[in-house]
N, C-alpha and C. Protein backbone atom coordinates (compact mmCIF):
# COMPACT_ATOMS: atom_id res chain seq x y z
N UNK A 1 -62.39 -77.05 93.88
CA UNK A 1 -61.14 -77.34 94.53
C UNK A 1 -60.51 -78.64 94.03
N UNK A 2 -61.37 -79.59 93.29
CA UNK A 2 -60.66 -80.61 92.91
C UNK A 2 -60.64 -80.71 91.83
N UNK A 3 -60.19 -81.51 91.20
CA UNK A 3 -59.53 -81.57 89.56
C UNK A 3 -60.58 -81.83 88.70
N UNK A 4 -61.03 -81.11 87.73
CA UNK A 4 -62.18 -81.33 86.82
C UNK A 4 -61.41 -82.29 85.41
N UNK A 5 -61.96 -83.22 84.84
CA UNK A 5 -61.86 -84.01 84.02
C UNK A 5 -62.51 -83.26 82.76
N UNK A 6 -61.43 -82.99 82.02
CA UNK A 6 -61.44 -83.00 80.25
C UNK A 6 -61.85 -83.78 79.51
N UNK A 7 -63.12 -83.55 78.60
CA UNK A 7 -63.72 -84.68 78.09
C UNK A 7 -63.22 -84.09 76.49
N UNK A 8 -62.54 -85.42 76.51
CA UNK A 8 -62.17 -85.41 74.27
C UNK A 8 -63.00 -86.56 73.43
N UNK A 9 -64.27 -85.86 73.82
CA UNK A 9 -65.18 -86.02 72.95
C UNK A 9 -65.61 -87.99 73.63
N UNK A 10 -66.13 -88.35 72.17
CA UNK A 10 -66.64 -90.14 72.90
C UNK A 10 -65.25 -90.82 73.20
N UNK A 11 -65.39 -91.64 74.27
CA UNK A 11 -64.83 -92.22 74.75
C UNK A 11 -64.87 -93.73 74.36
N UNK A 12 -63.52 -94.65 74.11
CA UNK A 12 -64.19 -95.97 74.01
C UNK A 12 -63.57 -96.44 74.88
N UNK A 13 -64.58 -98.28 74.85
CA UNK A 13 -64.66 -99.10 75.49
C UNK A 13 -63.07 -99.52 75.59
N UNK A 14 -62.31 -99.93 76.65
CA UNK A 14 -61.01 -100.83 76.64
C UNK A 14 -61.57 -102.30 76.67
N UNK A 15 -61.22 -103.12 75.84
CA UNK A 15 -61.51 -104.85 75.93
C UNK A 15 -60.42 -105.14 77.32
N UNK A 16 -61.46 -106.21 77.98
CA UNK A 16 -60.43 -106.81 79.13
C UNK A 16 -59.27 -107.31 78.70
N UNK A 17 -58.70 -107.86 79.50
CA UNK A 17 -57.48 -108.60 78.68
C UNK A 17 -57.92 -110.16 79.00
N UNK A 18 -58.60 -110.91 80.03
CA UNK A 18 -58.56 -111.89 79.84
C UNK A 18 -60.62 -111.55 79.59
N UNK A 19 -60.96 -113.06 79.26
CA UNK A 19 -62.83 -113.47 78.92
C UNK A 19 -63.04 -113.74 80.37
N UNK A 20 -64.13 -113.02 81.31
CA UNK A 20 -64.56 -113.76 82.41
C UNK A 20 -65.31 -114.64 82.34
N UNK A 21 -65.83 -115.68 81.32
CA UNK A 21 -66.71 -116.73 81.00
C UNK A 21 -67.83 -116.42 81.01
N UNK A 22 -68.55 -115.44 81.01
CA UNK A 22 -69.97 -115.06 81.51
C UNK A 22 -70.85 -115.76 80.50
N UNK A 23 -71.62 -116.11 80.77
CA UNK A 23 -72.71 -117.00 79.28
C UNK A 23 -73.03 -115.04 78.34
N UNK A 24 -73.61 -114.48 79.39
CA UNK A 24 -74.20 -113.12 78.51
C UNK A 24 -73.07 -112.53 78.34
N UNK A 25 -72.10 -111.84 77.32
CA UNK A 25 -71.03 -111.17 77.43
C UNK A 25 -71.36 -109.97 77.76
N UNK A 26 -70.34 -109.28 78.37
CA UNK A 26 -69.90 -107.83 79.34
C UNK A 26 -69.36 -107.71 78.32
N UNK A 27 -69.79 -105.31 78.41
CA UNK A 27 -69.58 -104.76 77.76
C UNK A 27 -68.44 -104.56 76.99
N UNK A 28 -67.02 -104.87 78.00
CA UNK A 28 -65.84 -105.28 77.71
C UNK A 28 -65.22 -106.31 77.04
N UNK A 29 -65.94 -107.28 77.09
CA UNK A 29 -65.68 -108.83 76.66
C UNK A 29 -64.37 -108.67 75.43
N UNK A 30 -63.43 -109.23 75.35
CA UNK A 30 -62.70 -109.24 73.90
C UNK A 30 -63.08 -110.51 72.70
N UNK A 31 -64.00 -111.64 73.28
CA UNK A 31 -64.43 -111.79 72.22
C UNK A 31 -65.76 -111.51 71.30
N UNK A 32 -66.71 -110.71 72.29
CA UNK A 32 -67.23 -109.69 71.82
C UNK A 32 -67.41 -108.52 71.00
N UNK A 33 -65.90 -107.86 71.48
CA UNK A 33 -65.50 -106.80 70.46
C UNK A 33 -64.87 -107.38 69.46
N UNK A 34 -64.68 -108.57 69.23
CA UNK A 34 -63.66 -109.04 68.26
C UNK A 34 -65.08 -109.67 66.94
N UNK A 35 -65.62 -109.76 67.60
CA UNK A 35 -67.12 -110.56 66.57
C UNK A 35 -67.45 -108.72 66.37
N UNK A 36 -68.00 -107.98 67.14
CA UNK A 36 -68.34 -106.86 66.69
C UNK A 36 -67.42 -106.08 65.58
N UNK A 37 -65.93 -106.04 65.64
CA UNK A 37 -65.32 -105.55 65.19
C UNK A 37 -65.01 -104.02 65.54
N UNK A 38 -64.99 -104.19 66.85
CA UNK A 38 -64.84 -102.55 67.79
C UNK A 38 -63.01 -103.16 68.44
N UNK A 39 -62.75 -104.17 68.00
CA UNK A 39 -61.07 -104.18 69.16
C UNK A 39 -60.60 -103.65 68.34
N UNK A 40 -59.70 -102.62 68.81
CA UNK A 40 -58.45 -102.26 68.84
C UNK A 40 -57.49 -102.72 67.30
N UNK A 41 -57.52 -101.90 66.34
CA UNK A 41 -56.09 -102.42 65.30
C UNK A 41 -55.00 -103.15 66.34
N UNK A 42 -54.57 -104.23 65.61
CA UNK A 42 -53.33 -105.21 65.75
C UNK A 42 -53.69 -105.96 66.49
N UNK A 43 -55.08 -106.13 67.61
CA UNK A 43 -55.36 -106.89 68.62
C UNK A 43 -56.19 -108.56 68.22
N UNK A 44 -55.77 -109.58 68.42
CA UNK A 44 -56.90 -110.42 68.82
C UNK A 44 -56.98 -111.17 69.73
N UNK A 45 -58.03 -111.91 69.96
CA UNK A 45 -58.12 -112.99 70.60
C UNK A 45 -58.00 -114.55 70.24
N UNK A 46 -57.55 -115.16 71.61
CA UNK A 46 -56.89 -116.50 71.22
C UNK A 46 -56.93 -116.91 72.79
N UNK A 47 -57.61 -118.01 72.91
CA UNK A 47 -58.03 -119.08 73.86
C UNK A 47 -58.59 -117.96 75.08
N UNK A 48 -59.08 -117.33 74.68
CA UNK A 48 -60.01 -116.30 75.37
C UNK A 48 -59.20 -115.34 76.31
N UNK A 49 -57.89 -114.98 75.46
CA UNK A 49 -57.21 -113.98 76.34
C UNK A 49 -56.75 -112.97 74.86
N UNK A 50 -56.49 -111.89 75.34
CA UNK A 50 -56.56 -110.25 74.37
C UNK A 50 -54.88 -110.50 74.04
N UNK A 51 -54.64 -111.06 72.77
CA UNK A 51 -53.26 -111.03 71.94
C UNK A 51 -53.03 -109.69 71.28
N UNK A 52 -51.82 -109.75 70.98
CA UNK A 52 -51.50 -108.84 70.07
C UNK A 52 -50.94 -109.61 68.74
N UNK A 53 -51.37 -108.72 67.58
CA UNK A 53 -51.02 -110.16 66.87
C UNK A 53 -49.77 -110.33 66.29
N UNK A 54 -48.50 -109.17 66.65
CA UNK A 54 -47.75 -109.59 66.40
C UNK A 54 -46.74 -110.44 67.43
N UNK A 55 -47.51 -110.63 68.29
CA UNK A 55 -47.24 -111.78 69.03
C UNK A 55 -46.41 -111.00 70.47
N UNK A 56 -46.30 -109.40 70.32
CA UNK A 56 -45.52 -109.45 71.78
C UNK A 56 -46.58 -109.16 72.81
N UNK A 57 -46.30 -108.65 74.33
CA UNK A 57 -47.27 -108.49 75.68
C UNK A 57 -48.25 -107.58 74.79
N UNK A 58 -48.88 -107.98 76.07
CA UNK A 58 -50.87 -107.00 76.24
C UNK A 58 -49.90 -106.00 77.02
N UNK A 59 -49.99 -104.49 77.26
CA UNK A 59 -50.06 -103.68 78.11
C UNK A 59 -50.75 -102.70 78.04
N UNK A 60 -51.54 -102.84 79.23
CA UNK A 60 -52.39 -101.58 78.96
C UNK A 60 -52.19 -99.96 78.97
N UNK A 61 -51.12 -99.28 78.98
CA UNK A 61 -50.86 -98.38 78.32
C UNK A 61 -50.80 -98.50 77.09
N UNK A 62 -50.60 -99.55 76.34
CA UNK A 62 -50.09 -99.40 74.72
C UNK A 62 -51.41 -99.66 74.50
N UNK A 63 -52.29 -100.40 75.00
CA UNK A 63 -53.85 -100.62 74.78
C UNK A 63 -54.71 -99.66 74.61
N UNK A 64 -54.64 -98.76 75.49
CA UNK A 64 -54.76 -97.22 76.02
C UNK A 64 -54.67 -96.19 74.57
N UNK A 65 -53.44 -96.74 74.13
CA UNK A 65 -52.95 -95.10 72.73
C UNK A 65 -53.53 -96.18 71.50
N UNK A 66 -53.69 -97.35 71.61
CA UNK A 66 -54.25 -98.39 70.80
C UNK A 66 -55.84 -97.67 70.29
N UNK A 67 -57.39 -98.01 71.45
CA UNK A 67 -58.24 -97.61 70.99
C UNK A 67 -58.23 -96.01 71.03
């Protein structure tokens, strides 16, 4: 009776948009994924918040069609 979820295949991680300071980084972390090299084309980080690098907003819909 309720809505079954469509799975397209692996799923990835979304990077937060801001660093919660954690000493151990979370799975999300963006400067994490940014040393791993799992963020997102066009994305980086800068003073521990998720840029874009051509300099306009984070939104997470565009983040979304991003990874």
């Amino acid at each position: 009776m309720g809505k079954s979820k469509k799975s397209k295949g692996k799923v990835r991680k979304l990077p937060k948009t801001k660093c919660c300071v954690s000493k151990t980084r979370c799975a999300r972390c963006p400067i994490r994924m940014l040393k791993e090299g799992t963020l997102p084309d066009g994305y980086t980080v800068k003073k521990r918040v998720l840029v874009r690098a051509d300099g306009k907003k984070v939104k997470k819909k565009a983040l979304q069609k991003a990874a």
